[in-house]
N, C-alpha and C. Protein backbone atom coordinates (compact mmCIF):
# COMPACT_ATOMS: atom_id res chain seq x y z
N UNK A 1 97.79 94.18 119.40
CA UNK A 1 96.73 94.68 118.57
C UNK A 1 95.72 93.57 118.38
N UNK A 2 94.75 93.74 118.90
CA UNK A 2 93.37 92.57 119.19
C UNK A 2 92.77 93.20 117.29
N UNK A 3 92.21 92.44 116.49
CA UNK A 3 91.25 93.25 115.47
C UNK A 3 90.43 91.45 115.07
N UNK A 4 89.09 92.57 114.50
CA UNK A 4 88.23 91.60 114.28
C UNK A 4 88.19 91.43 112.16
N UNK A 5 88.16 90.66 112.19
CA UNK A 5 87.45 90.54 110.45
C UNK A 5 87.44 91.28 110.13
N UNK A 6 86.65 93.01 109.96
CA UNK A 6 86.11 94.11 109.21
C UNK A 6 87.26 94.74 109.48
N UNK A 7 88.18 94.55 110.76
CA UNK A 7 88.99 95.91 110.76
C UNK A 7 90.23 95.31 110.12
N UNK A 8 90.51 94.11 110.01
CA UNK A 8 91.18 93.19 109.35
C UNK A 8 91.37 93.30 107.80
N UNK A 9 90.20 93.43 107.44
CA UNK A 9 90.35 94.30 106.14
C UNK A 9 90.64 95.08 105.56
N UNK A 10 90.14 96.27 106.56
CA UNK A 10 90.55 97.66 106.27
C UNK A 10 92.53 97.99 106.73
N UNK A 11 92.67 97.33 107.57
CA UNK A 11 94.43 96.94 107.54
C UNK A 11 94.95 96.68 106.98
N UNK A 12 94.46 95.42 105.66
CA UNK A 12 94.81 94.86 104.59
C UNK A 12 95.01 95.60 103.96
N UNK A 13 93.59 96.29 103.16
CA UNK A 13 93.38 97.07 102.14
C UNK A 13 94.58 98.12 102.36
N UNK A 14 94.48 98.90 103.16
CA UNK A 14 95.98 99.70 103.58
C UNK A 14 97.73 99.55 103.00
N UNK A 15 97.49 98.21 103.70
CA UNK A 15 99.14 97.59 102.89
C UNK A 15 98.76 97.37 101.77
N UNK A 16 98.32 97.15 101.24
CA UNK A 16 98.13 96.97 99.93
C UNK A 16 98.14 97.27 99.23
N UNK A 17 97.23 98.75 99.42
CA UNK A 17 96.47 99.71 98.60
C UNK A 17 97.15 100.74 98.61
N UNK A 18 97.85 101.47 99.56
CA UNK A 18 98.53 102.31 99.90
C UNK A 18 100.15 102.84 100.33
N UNK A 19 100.56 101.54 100.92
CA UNK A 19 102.09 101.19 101.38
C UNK A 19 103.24 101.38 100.41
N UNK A 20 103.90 101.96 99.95
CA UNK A 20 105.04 102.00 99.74
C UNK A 20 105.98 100.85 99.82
N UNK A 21 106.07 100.82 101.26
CA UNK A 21 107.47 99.94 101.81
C UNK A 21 106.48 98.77 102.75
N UNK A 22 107.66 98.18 103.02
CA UNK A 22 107.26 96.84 103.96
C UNK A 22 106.67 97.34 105.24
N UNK A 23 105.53 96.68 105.66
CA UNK A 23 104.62 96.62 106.76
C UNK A 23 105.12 95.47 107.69
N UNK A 24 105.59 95.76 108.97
CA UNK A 24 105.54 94.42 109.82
C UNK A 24 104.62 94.58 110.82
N UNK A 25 104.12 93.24 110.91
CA UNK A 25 103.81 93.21 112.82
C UNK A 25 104.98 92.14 113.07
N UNK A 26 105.14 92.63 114.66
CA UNK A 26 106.51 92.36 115.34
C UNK A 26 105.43 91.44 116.92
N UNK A 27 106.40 90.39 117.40
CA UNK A 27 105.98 90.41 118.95
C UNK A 27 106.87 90.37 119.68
N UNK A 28 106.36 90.25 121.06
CA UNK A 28 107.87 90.27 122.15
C UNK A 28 108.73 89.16 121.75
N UNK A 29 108.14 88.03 121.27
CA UNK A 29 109.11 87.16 120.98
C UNK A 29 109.54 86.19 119.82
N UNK A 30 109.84 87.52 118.96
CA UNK A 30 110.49 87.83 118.00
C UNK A 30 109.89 87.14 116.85
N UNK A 31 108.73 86.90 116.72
CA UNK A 31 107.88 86.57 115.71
C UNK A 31 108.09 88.05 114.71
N UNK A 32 107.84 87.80 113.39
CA UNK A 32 108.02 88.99 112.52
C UNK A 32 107.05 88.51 110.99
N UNK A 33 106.05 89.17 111.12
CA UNK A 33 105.08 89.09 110.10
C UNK A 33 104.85 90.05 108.71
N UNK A 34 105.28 89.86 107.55
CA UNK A 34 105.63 90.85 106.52
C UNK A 34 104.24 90.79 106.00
N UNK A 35 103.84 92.34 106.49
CA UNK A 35 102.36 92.22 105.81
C UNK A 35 102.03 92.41 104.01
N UNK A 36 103.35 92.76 103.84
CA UNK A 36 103.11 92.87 102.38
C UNK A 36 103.33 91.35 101.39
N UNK A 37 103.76 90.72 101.89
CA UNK A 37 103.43 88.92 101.53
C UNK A 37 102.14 88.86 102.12
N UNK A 38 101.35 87.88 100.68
CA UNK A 38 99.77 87.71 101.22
C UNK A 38 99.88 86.07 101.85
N UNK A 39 101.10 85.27 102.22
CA UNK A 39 100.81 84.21 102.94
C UNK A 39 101.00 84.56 104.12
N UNK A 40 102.07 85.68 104.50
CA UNK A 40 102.20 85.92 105.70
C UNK A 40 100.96 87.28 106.43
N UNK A 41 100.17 87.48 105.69
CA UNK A 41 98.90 88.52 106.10
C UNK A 41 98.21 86.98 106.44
N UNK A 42 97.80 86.27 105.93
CA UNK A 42 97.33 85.03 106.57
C UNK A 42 97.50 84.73 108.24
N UNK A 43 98.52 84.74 108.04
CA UNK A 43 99.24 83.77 109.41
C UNK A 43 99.09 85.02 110.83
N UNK A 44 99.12 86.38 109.88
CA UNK A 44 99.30 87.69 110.67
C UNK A 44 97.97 87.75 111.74
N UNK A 45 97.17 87.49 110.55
CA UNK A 45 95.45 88.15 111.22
C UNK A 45 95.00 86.98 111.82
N UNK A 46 95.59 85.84 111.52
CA UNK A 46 95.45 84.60 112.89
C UNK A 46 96.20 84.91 113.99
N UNK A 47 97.16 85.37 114.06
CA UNK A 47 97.87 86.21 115.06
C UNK A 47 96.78 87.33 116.46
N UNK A 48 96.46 88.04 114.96
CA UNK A 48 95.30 89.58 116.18
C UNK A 48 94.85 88.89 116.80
N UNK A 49 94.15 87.54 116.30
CA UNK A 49 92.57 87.33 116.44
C UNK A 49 93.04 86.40 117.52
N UNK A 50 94.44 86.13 118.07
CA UNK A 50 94.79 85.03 118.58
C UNK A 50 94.95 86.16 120.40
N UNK A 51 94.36 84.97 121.70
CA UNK A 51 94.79 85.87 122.70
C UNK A 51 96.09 86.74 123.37
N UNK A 52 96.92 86.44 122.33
CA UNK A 52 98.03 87.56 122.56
C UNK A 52 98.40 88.51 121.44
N UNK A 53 97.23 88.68 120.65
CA UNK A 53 97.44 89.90 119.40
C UNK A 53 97.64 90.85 119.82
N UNK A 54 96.85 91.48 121.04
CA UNK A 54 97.82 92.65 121.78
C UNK A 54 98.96 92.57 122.42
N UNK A 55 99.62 91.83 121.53
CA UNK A 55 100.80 92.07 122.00
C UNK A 55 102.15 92.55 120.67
N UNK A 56 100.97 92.39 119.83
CA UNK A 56 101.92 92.73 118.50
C UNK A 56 101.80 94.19 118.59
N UNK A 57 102.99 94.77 117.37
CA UNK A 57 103.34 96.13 117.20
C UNK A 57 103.61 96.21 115.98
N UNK A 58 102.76 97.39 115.10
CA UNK A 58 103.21 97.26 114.06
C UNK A 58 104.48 98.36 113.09
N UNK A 59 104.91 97.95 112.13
CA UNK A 59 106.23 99.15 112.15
C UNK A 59 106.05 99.33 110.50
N UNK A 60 106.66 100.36 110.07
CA UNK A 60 106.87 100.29 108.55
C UNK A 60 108.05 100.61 108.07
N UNK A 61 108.76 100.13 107.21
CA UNK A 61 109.60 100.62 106.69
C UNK A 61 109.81 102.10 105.80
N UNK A 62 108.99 102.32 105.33
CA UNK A 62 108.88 103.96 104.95
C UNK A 62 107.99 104.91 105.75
N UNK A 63 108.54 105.83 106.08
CA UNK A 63 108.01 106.62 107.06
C UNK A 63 107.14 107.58 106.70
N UNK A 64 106.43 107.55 105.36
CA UNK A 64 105.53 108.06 105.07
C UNK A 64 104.52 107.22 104.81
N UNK A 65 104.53 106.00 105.09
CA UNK A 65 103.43 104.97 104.91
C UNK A 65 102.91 104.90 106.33
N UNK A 66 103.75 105.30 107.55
CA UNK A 66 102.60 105.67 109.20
C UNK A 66 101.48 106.28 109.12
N UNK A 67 101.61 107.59 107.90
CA UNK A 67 100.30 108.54 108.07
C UNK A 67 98.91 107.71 107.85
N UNK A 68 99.28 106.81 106.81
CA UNK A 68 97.80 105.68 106.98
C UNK A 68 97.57 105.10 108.22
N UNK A 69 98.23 104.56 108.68
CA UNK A 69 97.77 103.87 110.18
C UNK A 69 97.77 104.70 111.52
N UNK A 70 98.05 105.68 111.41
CA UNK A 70 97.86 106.93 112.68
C UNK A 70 96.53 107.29 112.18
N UNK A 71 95.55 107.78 111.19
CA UNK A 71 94.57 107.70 110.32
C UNK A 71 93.97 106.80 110.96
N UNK A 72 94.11 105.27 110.24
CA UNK A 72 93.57 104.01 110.58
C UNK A 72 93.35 104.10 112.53
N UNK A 73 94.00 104.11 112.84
CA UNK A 73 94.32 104.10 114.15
C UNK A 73 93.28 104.80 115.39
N UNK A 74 93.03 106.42 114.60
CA UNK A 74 92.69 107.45 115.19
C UNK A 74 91.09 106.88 114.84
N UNK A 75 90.69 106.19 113.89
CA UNK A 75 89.58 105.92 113.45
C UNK A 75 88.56 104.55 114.23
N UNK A 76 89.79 104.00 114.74
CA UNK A 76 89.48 102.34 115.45
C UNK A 76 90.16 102.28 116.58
N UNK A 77 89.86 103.59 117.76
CA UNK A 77 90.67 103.23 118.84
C UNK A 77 90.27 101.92 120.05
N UNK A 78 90.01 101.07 119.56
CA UNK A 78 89.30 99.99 120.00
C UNK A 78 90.10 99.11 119.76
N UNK A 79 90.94 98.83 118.33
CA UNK A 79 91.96 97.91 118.37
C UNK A 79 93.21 98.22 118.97
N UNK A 80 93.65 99.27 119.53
CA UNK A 80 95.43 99.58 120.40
C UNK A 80 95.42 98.72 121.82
């Protein structure tokens, strides 16, 4: 997942604002970023912005907290 600043926000605002349960981004190698800690949303969005952010995946622990980011998603198909 490549994202710039603005969409970076609106990802934020999401976990934040909306989430239930724990938000991760995951990578192939085995990095694990808890977006709902704001030191590790830090380290996360240096991650996107980094040339292998598409390579992260993100997951949630409550399965009614996806409908925001399928939403999010459907809205910014530029960052998948």
């Amino acid at each position: 997942m490549k994202i710039n600043g603005k969409l970076a926000d609106k990802l934020l605002e999401i976990v934040n604002t909306k989430c239930v349960g724990d938000v991760h981004l995951r990578s192939r190698y085995g990095d694990d970023f808890n977006l709902k800690s704001r030191m590790m949303q830090y380290i996360a969005i240096a991650a996107m912005a980094d040339e292998h952010g598409d390579e992260l995946e993100l997951f949630c622990d409550c399965k009614e907290d996806e409908k925001h980011f399928i939403e999010f998603f459907m809205e910014n198909p530029e960052i998948l």
